[in-house]
C-alpha atoms as a PDB file:
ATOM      1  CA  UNK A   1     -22.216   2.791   3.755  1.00  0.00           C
ATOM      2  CA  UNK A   2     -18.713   1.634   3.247  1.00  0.00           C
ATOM      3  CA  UNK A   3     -17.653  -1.623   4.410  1.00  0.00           C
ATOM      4  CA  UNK A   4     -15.203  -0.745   7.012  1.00  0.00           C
ATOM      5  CA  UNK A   5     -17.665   1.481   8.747  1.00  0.00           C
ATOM      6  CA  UNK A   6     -20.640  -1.703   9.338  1.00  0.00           C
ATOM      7  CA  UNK A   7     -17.489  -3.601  10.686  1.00  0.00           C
ATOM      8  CA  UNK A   8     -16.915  -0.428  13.065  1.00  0.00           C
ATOM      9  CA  UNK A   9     -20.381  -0.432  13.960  1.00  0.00           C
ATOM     10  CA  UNK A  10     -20.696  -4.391  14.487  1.00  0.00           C
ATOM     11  CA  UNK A  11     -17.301  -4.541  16.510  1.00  0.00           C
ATOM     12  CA  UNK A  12     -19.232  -1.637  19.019  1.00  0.00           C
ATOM     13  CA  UNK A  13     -21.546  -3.823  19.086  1.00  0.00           C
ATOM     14  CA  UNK A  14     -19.756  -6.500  20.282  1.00  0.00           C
ATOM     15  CA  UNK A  15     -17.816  -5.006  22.567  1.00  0.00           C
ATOM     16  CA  UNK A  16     -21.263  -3.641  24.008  1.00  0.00           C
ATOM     17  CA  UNK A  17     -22.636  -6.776  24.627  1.00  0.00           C
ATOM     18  CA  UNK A  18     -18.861  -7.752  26.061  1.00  0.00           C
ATOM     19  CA  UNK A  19     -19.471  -4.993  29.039  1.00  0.00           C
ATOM     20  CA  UNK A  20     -22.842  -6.504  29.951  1.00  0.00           C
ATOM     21  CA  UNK A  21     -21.915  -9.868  30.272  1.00  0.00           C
ATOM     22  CA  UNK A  22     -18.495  -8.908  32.265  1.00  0.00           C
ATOM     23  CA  UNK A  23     -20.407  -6.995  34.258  1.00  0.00           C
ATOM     24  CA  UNK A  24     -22.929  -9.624  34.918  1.00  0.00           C
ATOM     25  CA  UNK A  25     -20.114 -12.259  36.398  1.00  0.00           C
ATOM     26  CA  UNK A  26     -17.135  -9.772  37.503  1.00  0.00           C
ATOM     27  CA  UNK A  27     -18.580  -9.786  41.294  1.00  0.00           C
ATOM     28  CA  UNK A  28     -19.294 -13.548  41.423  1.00  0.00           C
ATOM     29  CA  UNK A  29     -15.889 -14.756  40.376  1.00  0.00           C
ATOM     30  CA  UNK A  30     -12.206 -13.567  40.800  1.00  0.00           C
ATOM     31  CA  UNK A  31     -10.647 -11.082  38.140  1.00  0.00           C
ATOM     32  CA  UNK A  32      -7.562 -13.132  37.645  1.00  0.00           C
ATOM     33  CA  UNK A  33      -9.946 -16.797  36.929  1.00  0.00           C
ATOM     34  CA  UNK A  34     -12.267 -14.539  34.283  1.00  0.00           C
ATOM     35  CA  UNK A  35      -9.591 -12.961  32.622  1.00  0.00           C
ATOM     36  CA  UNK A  36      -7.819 -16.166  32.297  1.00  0.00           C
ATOM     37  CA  UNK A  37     -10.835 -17.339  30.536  1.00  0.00           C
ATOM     38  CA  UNK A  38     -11.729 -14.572  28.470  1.00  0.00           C
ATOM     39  CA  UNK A  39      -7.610 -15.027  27.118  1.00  0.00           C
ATOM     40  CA  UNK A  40      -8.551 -18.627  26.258  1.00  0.00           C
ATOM     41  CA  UNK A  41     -11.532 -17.974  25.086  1.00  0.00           C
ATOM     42  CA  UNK A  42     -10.270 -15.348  22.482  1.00  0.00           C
ATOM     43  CA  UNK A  43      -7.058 -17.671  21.474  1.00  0.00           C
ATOM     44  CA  UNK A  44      -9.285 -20.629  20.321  1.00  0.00           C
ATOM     45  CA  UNK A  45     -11.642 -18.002  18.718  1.00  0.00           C
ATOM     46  CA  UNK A  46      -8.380 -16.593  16.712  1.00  0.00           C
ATOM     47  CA  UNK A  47      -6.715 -20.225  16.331  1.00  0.00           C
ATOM     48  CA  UNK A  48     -10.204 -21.105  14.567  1.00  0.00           C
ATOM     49  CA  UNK A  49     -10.229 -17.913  12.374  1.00  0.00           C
ATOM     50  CA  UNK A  50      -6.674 -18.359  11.815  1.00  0.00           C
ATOM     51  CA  UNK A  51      -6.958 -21.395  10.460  1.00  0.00           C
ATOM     52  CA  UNK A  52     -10.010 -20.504   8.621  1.00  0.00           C
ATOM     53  CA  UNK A  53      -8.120 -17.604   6.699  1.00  0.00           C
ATOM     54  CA  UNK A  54      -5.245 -20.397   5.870  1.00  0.00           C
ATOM     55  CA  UNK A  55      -7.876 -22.929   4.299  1.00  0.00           C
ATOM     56  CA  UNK A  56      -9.228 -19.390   2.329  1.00  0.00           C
ATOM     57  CA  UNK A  57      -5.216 -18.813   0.966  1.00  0.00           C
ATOM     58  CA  UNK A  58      -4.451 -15.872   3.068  1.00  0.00           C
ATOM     59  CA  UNK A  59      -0.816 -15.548   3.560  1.00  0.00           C
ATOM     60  CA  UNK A  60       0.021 -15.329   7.503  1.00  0.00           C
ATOM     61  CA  UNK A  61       2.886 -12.858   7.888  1.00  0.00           C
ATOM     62  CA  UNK A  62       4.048 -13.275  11.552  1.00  0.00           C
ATOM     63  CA  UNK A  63       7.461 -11.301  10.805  1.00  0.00           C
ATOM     64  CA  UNK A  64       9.443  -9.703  13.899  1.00  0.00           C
ATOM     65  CA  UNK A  65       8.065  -6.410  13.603  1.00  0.00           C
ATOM     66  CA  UNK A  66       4.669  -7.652  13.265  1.00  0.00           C
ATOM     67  CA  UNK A  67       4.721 -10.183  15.454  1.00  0.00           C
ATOM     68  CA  UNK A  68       6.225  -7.332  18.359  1.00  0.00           C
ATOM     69  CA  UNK A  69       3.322  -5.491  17.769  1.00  0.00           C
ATOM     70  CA  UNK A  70       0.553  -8.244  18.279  1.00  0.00           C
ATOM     71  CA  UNK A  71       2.335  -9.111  21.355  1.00  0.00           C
ATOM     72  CA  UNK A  72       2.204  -5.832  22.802  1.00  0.00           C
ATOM     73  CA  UNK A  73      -1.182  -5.341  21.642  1.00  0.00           C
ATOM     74  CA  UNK A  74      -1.917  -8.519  23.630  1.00  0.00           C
ATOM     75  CA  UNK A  75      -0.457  -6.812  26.594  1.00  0.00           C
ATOM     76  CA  UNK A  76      -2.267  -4.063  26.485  1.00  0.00           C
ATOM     77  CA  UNK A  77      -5.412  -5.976  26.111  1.00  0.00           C
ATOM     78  CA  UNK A  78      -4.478  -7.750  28.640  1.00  0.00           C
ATOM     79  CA  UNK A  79      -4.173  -4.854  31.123  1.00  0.00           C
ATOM     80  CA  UNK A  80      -7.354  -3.146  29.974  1.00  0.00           C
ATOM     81  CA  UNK A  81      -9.639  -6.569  30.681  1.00  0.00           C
ATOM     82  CA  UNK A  82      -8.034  -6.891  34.232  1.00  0.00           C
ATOM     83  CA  UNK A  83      -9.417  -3.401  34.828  1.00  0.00           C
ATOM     84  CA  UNK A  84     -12.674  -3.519  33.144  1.00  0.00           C
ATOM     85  CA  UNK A  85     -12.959  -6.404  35.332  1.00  0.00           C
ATOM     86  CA  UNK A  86     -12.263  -4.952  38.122  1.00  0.00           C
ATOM     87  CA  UNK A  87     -13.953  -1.854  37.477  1.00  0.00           C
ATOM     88  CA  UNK A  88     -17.047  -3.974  36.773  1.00  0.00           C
ATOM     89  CA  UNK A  89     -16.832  -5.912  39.681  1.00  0.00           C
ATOM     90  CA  UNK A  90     -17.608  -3.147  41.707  1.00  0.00           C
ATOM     91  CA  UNK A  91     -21.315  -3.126  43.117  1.00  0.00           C
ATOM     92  CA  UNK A  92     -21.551   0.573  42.687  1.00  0.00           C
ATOM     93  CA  UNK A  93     -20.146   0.749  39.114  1.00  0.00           C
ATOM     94  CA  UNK A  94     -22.464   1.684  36.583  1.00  0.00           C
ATOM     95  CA  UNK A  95     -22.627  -0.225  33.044  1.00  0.00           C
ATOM     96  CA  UNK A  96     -24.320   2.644  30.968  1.00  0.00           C
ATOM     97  CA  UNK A  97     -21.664   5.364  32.540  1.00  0.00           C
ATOM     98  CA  UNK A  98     -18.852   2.673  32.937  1.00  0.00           C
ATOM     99  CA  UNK A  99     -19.167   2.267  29.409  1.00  0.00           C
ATOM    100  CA  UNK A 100     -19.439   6.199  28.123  1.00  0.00           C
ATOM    101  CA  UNK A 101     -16.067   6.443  29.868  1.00  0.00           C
ATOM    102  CA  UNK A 102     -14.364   3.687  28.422  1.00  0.00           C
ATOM    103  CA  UNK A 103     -15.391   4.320  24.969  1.00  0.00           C
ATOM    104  CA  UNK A 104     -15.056   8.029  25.404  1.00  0.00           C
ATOM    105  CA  UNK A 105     -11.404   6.934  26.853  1.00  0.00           C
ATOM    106  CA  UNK A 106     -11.116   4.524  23.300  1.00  0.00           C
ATOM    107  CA  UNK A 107     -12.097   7.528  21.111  1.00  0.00           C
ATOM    108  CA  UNK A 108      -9.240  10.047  22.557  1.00  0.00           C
ATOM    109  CA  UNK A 109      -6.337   7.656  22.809  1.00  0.00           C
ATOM    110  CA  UNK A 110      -7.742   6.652  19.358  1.00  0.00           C
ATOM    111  CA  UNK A 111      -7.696  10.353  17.618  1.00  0.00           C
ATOM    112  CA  UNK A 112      -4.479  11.242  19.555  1.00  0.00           C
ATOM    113  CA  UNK A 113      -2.501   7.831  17.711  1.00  0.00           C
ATOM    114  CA  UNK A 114      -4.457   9.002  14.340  1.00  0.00           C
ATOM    115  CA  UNK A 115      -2.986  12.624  14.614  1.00  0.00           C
ATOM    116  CA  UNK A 116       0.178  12.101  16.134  1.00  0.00           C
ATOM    117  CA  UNK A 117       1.208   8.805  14.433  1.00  0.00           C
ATOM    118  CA  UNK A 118      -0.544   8.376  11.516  1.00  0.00           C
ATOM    119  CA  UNK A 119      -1.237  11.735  10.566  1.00  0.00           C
ATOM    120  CA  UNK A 120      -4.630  11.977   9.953  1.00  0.00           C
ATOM    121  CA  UNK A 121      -7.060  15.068  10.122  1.00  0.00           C
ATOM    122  CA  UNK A 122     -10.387  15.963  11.340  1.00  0.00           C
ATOM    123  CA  UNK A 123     -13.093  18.349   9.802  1.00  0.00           C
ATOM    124  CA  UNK A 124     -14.269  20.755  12.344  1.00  0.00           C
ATOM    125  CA  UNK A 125     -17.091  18.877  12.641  1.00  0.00           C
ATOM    126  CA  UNK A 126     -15.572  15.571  13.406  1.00  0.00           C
ATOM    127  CA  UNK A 127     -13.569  17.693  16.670  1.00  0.00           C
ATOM    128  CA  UNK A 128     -16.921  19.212  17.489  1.00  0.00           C
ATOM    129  CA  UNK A 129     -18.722  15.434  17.722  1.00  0.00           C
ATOM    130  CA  UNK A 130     -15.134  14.308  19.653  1.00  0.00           C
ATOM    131  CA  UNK A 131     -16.139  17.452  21.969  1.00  0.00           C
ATOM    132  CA  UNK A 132     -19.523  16.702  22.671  1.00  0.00           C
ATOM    133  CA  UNK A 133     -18.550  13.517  23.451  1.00  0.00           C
ATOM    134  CA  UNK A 134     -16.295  14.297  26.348  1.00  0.00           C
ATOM    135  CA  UNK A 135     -18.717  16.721  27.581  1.00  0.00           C
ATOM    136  CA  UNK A 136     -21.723  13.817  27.602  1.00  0.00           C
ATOM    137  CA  UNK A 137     -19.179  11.743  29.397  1.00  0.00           C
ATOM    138  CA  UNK A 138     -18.127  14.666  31.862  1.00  0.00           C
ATOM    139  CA  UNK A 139     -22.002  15.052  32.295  1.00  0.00           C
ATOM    140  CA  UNK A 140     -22.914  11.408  32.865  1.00  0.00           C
ATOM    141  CA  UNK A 141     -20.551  10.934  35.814  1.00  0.00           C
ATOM    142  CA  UNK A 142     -21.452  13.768  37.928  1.00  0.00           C
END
């Protein structure tokens, strides 16, 4: 298995075990206090790894283009936590659906960029398991 693909597999992993603990504390504190700390939480983790790459010799490119581009992606992160947390905090949300539907949600706006902006292409059997997909999600929230 190539490399890229375990760290695929790990980070789903780790963003799995992200839903169940937000879901465990999203009712029993306010969205804007967890969020806060999740953001800290994740700057200290990337100020240590950060500095980890600089010890290793990595060259840290933080050019205007680049640097536009974390920031929005920080944004966006930003926006999607709030309303996971939300969403979470919600005594009739379910985790096991709640979390079909967001990674279904990941997966489209994911292809779409790939074919639209970075012009990549799909077997049919890659659109088929993207179809079946949306169907299982379509089918776990009825």
């Amino acid at each position: 298995m190539e490399s890229w693909l375990l760290f695929a597999f790990g980070s789903g992993i780790m963003f799995g075990l992200y839903n169940i603990f937000v879901k465990m504390y999203s009712a029993k504190t306010p969205s804007n206090v967890s969020v806060m700390i999740i953001g800290l939480g994740v700057f200290l983790c990337g100020l240590v790894y950060l500095l980890f790459q600089k010890d290793a010799g990595a060259q840290v490119n933080l050019a205007m283009p680049v640097l536009g581009l974390i920031l929005l992606s920080a944004v966006i992160w930003f926006v999607g936590t709030v309303m996971q947390v939300i969403s979470w905090a919600d005594a009739k949300s379910s985790l096991a659906i709640g979390a079909v539907i967001l990674t279904v949600g990941l997966c489209l706006t994911t292809t779409i960029a790939g074919v639209l902006i970075f012009g990549e292409t799909f077997t049919n059997t890659q659109l088929a398991g993207m179809a079946l997909a949306i169907a299982g999600t379509v089918l776990l929230s009825l």
